[in-house]
N, C-alpha and C. Protein backbone atom coordinates (compact mmCIF):
# COMPACT_ATOMS: atom_id res chain seq x y z
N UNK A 1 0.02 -18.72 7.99
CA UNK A 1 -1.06 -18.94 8.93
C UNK A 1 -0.80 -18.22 10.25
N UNK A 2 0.48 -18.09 10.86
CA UNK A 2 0.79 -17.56 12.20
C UNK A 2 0.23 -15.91 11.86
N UNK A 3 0.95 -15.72 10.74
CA UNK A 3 0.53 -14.30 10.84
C UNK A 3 -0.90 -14.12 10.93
N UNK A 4 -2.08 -14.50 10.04
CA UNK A 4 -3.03 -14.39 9.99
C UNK A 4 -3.70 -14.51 11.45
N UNK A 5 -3.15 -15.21 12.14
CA UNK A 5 -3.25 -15.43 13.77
C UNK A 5 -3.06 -14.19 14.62
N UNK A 6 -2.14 -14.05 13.95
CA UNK A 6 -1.56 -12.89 14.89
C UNK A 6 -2.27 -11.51 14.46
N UNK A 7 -2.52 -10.98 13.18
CA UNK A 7 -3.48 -9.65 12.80
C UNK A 7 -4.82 -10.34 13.60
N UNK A 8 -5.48 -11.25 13.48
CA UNK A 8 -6.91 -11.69 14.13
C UNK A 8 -7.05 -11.20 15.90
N UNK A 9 -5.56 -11.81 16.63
CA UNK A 9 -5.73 -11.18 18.19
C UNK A 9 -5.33 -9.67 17.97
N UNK A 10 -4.45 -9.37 17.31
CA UNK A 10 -4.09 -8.20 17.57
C UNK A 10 -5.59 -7.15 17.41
N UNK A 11 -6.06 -7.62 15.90
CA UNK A 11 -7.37 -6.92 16.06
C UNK A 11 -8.12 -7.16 16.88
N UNK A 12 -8.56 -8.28 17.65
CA UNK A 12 -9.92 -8.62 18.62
C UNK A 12 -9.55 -8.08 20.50
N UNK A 13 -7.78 -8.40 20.23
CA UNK A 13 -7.40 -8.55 22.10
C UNK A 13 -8.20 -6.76 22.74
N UNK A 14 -7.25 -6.02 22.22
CA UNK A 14 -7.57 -5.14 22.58
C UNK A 14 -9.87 -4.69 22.68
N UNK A 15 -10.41 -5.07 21.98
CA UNK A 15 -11.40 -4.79 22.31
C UNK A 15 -12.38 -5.68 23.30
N UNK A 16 -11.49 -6.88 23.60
CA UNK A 16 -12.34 -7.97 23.97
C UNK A 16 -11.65 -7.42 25.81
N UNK A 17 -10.59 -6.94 25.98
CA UNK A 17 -9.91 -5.91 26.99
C UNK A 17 -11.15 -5.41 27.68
N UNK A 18 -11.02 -4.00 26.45
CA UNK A 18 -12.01 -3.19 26.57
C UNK A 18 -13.49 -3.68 27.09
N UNK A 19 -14.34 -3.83 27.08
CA UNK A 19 -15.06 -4.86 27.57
C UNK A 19 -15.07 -5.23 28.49
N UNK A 20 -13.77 -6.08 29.00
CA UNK A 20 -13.84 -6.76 30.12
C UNK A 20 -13.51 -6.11 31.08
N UNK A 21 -12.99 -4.84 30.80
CA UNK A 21 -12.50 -3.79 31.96
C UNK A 21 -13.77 -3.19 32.49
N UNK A 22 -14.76 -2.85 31.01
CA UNK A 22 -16.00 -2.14 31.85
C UNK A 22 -17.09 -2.65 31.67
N UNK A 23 -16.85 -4.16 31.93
CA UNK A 23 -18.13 -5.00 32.50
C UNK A 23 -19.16 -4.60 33.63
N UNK A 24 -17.94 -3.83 34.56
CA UNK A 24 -18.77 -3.33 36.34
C UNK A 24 -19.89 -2.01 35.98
N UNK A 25 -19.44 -1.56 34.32
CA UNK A 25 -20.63 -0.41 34.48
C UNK A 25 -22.14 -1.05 33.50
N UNK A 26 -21.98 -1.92 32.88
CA UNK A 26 -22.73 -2.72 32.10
C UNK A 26 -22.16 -3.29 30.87
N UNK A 27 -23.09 -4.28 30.81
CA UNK A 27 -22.46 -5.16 29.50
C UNK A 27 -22.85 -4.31 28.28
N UNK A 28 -23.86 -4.34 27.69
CA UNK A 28 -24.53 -3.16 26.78
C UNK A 28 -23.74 -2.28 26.48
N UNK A 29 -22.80 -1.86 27.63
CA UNK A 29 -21.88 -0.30 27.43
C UNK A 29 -20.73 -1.11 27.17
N UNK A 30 -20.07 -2.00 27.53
CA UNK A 30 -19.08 -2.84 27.69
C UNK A 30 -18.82 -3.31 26.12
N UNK A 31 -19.98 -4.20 25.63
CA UNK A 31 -19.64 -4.52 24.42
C UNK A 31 -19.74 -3.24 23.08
N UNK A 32 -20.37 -2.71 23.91
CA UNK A 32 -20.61 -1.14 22.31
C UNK A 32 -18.78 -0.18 22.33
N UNK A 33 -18.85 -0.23 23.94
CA UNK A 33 -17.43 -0.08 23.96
C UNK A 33 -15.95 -1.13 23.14
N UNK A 34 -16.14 -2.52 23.30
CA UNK A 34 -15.33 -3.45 22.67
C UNK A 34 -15.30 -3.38 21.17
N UNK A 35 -16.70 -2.84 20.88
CA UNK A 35 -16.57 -2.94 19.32
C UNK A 35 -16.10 -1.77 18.35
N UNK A 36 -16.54 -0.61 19.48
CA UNK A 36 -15.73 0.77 18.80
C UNK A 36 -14.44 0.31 19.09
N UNK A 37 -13.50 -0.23 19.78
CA UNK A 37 -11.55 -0.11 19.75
C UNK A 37 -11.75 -1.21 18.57
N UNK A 38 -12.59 -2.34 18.84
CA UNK A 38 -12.03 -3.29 17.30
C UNK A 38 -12.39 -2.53 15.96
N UNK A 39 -13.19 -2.08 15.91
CA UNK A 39 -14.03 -1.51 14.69
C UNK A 39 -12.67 0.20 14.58
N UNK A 40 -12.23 0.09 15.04
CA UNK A 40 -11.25 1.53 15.09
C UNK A 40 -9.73 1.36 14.57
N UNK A 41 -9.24 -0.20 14.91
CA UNK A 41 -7.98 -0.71 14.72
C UNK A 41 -8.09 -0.46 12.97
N UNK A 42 -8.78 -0.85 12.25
CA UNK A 42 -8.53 -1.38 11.12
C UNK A 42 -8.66 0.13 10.07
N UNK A 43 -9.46 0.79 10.61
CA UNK A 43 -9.67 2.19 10.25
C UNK A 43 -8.35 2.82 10.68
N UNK A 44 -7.53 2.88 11.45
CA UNK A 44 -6.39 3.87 12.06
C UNK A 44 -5.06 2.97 11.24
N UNK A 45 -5.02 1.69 11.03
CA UNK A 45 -4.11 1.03 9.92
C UNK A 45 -4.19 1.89 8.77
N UNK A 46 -5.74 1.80 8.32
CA UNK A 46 -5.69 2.30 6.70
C UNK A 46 -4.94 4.05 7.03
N UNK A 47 -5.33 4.47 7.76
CA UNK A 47 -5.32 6.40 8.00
C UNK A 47 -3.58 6.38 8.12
N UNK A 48 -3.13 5.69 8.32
CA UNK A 48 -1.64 5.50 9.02
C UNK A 48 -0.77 4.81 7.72
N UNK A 49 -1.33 3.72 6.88
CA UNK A 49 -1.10 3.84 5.69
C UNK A 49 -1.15 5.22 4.50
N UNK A 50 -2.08 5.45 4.62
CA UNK A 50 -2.26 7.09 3.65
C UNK A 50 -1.33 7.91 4.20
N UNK A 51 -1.17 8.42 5.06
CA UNK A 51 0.18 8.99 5.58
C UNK A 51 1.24 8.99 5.29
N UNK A 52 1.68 7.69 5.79
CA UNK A 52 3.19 7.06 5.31
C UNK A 52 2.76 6.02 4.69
N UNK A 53 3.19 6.02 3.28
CA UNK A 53 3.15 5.15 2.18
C UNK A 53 4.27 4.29 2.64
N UNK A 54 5.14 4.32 3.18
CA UNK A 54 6.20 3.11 3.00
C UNK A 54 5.71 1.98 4.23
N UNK A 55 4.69 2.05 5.15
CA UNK A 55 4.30 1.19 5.62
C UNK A 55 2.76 0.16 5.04
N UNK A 56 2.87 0.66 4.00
CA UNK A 56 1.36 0.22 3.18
C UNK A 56 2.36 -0.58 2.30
N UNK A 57 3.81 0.12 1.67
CA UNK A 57 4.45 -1.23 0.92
C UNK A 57 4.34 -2.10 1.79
N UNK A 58 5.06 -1.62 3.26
CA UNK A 58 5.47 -2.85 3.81
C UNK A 58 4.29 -3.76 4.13
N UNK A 59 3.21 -3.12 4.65
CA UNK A 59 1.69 -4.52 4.48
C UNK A 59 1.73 -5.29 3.50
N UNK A 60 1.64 -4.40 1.87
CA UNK A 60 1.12 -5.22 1.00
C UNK A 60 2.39 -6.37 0.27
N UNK A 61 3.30 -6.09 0.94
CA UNK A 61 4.90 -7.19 0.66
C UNK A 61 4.13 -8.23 1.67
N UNK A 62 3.54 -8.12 2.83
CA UNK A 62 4.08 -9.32 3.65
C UNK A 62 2.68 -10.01 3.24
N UNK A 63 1.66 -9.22 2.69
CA UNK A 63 0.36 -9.16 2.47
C UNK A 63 0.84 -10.56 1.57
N UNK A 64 1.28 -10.25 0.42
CA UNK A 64 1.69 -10.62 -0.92
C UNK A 64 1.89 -11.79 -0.54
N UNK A 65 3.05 -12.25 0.12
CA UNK A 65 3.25 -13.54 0.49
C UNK A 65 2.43 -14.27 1.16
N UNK A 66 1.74 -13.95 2.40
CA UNK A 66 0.69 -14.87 3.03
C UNK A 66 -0.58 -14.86 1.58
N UNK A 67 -0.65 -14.07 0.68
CA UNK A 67 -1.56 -14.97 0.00
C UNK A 67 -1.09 -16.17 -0.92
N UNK A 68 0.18 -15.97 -1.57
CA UNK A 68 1.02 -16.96 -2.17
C UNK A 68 1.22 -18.22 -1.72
N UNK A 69 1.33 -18.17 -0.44
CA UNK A 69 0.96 -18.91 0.31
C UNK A 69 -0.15 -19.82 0.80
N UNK A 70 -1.20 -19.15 0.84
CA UNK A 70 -2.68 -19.80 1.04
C UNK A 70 -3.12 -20.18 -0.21
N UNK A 71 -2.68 -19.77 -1.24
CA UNK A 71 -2.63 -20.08 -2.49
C UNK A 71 -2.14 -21.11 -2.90
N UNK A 72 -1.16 -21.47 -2.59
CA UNK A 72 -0.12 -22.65 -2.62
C UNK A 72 -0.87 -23.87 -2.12
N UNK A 73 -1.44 -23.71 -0.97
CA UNK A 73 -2.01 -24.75 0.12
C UNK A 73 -3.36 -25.22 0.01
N UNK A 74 -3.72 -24.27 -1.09
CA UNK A 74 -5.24 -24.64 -1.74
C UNK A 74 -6.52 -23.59 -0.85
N UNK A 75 -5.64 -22.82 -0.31
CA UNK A 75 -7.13 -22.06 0.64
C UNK A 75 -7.54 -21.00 -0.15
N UNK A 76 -8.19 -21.07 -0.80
CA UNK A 76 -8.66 -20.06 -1.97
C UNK A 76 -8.94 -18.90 -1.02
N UNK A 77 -10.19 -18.95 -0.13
CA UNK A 77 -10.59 -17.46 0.32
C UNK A 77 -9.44 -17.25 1.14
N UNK A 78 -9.00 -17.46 2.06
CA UNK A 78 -7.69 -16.76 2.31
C UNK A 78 -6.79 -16.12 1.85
N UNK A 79 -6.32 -16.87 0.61
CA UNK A 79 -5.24 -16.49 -0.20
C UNK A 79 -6.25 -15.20 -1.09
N UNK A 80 -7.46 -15.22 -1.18
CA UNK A 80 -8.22 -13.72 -1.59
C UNK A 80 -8.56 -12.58 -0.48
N UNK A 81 -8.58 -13.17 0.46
CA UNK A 81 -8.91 -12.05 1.38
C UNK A 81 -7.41 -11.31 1.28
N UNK A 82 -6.31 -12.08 1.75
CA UNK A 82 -4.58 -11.77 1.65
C UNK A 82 -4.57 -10.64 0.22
N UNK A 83 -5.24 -11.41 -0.63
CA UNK A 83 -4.98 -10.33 -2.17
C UNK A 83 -5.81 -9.03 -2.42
N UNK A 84 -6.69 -8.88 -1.63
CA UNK A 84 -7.72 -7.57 -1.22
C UNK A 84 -7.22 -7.19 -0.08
N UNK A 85 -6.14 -7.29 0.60
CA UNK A 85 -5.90 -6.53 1.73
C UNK A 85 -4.19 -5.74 0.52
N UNK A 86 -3.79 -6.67 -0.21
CA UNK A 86 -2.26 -6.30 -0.92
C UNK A 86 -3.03 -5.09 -1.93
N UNK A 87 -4.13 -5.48 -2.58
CA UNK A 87 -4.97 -4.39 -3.30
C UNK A 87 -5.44 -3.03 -2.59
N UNK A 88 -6.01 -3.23 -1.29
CA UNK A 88 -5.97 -2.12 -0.99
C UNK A 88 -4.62 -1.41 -0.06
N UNK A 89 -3.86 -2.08 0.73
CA UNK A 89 -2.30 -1.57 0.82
C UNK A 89 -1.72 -0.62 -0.41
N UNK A 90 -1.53 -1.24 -1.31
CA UNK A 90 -1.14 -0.34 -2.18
C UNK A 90 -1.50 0.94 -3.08
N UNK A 91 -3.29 0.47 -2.66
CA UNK A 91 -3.90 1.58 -3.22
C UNK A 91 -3.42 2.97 -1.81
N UNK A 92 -3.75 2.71 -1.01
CA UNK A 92 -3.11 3.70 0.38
C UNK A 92 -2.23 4.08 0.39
N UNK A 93 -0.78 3.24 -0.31
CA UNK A 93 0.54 3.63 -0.56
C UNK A 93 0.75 4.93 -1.78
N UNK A 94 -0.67 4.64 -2.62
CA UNK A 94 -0.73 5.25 -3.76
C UNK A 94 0.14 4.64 -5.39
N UNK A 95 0.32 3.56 -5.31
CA UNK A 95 1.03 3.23 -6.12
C UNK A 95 -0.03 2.33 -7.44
N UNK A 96 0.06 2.84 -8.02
CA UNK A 96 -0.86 3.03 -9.88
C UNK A 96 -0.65 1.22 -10.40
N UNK A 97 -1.54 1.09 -10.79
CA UNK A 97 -1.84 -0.17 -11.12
C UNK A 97 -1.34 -0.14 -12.61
């Protein structure tokens, strides 16, 4: 659960930042701005995975466990979202099903 905490700010802080830095030129610009850095994080993970494959193992290892986990505890969509993030990790790593 911490982790899942922790990918959620890591993805949102930075754009909710963004935003709040350029509130003084408008909100309209402010939030279109907040949503391109959030909407960019998750895209520059995957691009950075394809690259270096040994950090797409390392997602879809830690991936692996937080769904085993939510799995364990009865949280079905969690423990599936966790298993579609280990599915596509490894597809980025390139490693054959």
């Amino acid at each position: 659960m911490l982790l899942l905490v922790a990918v959620c700010l890591a993805g949102l802080l930075p754009g909710v930042a963004t935003a709040w830095l350029l509130r003084g030129r408008g909100w309209p610009l402010a939030v279109a701005a907040g949503l391109g850095v959030t909407l960019a994080l998750p895209g520059a993970l995957i691009v950075t995975m394809l690259v270096f494959p040994p950090i797409g193992l390392a997602v879809a290892l830690l991936s692996l466990r937080e769904a085993l986990h939510a799995y364990d505890d009865g949280r079905v969509w969690v423990g599936t979202a966790w298993a579609a993030t280990v599915a596509l990790s490894l597809a980025c790593a390139g490693v054959a099903w």
